[in-house]
C-alpha atoms as a PDB file:
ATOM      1  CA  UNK A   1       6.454  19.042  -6.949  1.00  0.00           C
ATOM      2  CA  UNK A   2       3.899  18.616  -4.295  1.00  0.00           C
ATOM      3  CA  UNK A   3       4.663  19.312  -0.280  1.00  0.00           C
ATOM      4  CA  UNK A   4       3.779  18.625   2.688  1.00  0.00           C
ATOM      5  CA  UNK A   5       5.208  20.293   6.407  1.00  0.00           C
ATOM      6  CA  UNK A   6       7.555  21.818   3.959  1.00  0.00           C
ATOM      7  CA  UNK A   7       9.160  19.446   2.331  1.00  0.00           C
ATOM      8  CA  UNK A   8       8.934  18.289  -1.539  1.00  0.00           C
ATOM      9  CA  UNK A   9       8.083  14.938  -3.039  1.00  0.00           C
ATOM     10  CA  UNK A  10       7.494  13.774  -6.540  1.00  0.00           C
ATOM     11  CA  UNK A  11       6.070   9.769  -5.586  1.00  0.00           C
ATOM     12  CA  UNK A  12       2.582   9.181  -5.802  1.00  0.00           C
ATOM     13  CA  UNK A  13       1.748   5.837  -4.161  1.00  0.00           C
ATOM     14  CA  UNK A  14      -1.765   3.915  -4.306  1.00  0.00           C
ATOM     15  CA  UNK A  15      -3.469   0.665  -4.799  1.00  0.00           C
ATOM     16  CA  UNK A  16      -3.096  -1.763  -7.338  1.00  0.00           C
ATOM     17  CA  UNK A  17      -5.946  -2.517  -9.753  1.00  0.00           C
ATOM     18  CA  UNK A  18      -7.651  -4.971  -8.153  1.00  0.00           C
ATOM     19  CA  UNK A  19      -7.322  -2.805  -4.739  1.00  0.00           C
ATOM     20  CA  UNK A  20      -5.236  -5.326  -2.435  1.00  0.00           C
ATOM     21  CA  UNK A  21      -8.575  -7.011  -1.324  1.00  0.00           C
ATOM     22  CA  UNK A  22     -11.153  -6.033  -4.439  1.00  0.00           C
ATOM     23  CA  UNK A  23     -12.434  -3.367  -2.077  1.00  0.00           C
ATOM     24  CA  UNK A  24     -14.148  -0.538  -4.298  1.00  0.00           C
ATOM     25  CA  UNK A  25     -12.305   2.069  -2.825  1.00  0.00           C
ATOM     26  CA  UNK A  26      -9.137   0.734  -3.226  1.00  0.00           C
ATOM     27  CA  UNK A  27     -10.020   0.562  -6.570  1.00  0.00           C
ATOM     28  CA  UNK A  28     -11.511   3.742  -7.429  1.00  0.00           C
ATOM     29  CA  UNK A  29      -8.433   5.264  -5.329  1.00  0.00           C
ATOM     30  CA  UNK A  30      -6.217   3.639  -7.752  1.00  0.00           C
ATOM     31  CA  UNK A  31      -7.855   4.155 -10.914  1.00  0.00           C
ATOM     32  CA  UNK A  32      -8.498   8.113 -10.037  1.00  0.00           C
ATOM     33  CA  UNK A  33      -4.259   7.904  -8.997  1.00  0.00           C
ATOM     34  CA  UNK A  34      -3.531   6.885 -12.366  1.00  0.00           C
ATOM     35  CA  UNK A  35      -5.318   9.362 -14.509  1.00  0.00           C
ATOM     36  CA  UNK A  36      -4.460  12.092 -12.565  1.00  0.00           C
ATOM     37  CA  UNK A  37      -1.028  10.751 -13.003  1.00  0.00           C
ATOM     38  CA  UNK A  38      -1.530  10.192 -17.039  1.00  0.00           C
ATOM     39  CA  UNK A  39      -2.855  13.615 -17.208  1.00  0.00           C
ATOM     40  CA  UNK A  40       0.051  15.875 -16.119  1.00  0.00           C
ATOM     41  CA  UNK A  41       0.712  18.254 -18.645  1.00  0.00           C
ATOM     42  CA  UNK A  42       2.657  20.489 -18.317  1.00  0.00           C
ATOM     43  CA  UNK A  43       3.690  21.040 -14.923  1.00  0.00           C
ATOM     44  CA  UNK A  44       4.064  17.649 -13.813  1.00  0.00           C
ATOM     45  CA  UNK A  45       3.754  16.939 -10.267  1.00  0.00           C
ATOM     46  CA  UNK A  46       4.541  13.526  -9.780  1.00  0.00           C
ATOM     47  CA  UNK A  47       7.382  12.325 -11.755  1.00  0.00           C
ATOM     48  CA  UNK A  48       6.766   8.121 -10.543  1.00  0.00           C
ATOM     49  CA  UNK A  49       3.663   6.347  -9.479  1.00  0.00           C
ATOM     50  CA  UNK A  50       4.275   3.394  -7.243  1.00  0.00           C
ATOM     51  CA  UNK A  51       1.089   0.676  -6.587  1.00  0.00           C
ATOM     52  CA  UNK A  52       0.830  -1.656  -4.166  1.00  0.00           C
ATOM     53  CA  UNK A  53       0.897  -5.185  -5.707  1.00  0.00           C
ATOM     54  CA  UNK A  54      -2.396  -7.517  -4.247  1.00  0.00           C
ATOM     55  CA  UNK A  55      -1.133 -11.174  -3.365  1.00  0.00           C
ATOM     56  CA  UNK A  56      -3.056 -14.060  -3.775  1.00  0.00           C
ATOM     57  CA  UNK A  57      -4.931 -14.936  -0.675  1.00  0.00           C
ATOM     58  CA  UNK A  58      -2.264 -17.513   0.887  1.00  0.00           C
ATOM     59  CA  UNK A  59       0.266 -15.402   0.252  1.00  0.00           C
ATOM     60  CA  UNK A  60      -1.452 -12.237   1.763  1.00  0.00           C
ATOM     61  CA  UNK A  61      -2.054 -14.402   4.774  1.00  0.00           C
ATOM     62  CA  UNK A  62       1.516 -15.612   5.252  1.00  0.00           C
ATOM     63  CA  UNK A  63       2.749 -13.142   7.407  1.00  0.00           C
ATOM     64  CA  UNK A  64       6.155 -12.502   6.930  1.00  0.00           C
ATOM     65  CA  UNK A  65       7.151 -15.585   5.717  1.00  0.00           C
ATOM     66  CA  UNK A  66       6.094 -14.094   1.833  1.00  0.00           C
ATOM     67  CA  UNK A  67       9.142 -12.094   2.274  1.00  0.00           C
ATOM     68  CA  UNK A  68      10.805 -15.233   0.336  1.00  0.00           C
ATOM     69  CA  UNK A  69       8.279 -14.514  -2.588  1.00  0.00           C
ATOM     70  CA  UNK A  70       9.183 -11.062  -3.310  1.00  0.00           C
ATOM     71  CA  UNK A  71       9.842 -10.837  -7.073  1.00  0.00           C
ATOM     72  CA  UNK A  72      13.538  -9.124  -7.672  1.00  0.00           C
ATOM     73  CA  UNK A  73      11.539  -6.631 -10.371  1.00  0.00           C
ATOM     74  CA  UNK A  74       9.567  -4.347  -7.400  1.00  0.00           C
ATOM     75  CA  UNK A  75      10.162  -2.030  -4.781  1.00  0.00           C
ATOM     76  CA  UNK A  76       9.944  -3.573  -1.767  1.00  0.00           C
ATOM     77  CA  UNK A  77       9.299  -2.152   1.782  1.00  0.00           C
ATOM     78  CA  UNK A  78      10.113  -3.822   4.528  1.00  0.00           C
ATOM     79  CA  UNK A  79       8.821  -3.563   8.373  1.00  0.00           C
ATOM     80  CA  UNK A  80       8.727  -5.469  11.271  1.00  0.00           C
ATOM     81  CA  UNK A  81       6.956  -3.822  13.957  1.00  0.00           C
ATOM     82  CA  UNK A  82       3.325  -5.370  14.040  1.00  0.00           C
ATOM     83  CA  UNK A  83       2.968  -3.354  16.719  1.00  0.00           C
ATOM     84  CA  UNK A  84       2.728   0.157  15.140  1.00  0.00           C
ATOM     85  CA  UNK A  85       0.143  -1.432  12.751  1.00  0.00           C
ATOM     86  CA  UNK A  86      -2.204  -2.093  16.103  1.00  0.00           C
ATOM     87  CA  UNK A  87      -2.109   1.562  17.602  1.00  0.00           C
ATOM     88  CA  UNK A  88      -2.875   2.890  14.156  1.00  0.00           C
ATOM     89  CA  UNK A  89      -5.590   0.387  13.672  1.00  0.00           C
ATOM     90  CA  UNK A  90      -6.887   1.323  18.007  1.00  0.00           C
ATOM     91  CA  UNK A  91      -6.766   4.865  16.821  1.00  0.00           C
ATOM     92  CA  UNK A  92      -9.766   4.154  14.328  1.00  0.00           C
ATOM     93  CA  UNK A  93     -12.732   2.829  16.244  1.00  0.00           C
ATOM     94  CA  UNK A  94     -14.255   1.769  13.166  1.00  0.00           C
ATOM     95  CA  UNK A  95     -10.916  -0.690  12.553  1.00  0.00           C
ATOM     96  CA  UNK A  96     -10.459  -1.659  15.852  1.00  0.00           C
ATOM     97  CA  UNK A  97     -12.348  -5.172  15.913  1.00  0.00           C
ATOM     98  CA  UNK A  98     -11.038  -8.283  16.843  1.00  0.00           C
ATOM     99  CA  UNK A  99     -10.466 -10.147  13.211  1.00  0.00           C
ATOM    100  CA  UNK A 100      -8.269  -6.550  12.353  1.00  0.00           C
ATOM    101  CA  UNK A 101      -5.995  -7.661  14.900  1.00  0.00           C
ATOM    102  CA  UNK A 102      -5.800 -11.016  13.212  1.00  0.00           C
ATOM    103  CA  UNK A 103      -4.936  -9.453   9.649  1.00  0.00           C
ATOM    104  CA  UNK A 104      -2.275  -6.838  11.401  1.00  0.00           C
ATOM    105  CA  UNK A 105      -0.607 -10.346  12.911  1.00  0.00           C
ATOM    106  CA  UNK A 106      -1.194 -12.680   9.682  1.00  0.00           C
ATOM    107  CA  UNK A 107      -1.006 -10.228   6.864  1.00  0.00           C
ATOM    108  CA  UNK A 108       2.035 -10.233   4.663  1.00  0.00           C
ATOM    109  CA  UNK A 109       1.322  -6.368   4.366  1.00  0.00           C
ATOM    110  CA  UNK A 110       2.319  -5.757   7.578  1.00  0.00           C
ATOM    111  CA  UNK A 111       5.790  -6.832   7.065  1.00  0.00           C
ATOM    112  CA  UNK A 112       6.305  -6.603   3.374  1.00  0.00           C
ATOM    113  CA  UNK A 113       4.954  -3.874   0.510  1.00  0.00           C
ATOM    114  CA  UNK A 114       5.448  -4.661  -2.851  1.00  0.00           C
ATOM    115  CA  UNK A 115       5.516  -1.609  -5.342  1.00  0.00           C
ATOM    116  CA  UNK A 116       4.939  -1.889  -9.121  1.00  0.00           C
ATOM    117  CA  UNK A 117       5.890   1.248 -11.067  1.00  0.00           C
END
């Protein structure tokens, strides 16, 4: 099992193969996620792996209106507090330009997260 503050968890959660927006390190996240996961002997620490699922481009621009499209065979996570998403994104200077605040208001993966296992 693998902690953190204390407490125990056995999810390891990443990026999809083709890395939500084809962004390399998205995809070398994911890809280094999964063997690590593959290769746990014998001691594993991480009993599911759970990957974001990239949408097409309408549908990752659909805000929460995708919510309809959410396949009944994934984990789904579901929040509606856009707001959250814009002091995390203020707390990085790097993210905190103008068209981020677009995506945090028309992104579908600010309201909805679709997991894969």
């Amino acid at each position: 099992k693998a902690y953190l503050k204390g407490k125990k968890f056995d999810i390891l959660i990443t990026f999809d193969d083709q890395g939500v927006s084809s962004h390399h390190n998205h995809i070398s996240v994911s890809n280094a996620c999964q063997q690590y996961f593959d290769d746990q002997k014998k001691k594993p620490k991480f009993k599911i792996l759970l990957k974001l699922r990239t949408v097409g481009l309408c549908r990752k621009y659909s805000s929460f209106a995708d919510i309809v499209n959410c396949a009944h065979d994934e984990l789904h996570w579901f929040q509606f507090r856009p707001a959250t998403q814009m002091r995390a994104m203020a707390a990085h200077h790097s993210q905190n330009v103008w068209f981020r605040k677009l995506f945090v208001w028309f992104s579908r993966y600010t309201f909805v997260n679709s997991f894969t296992f």
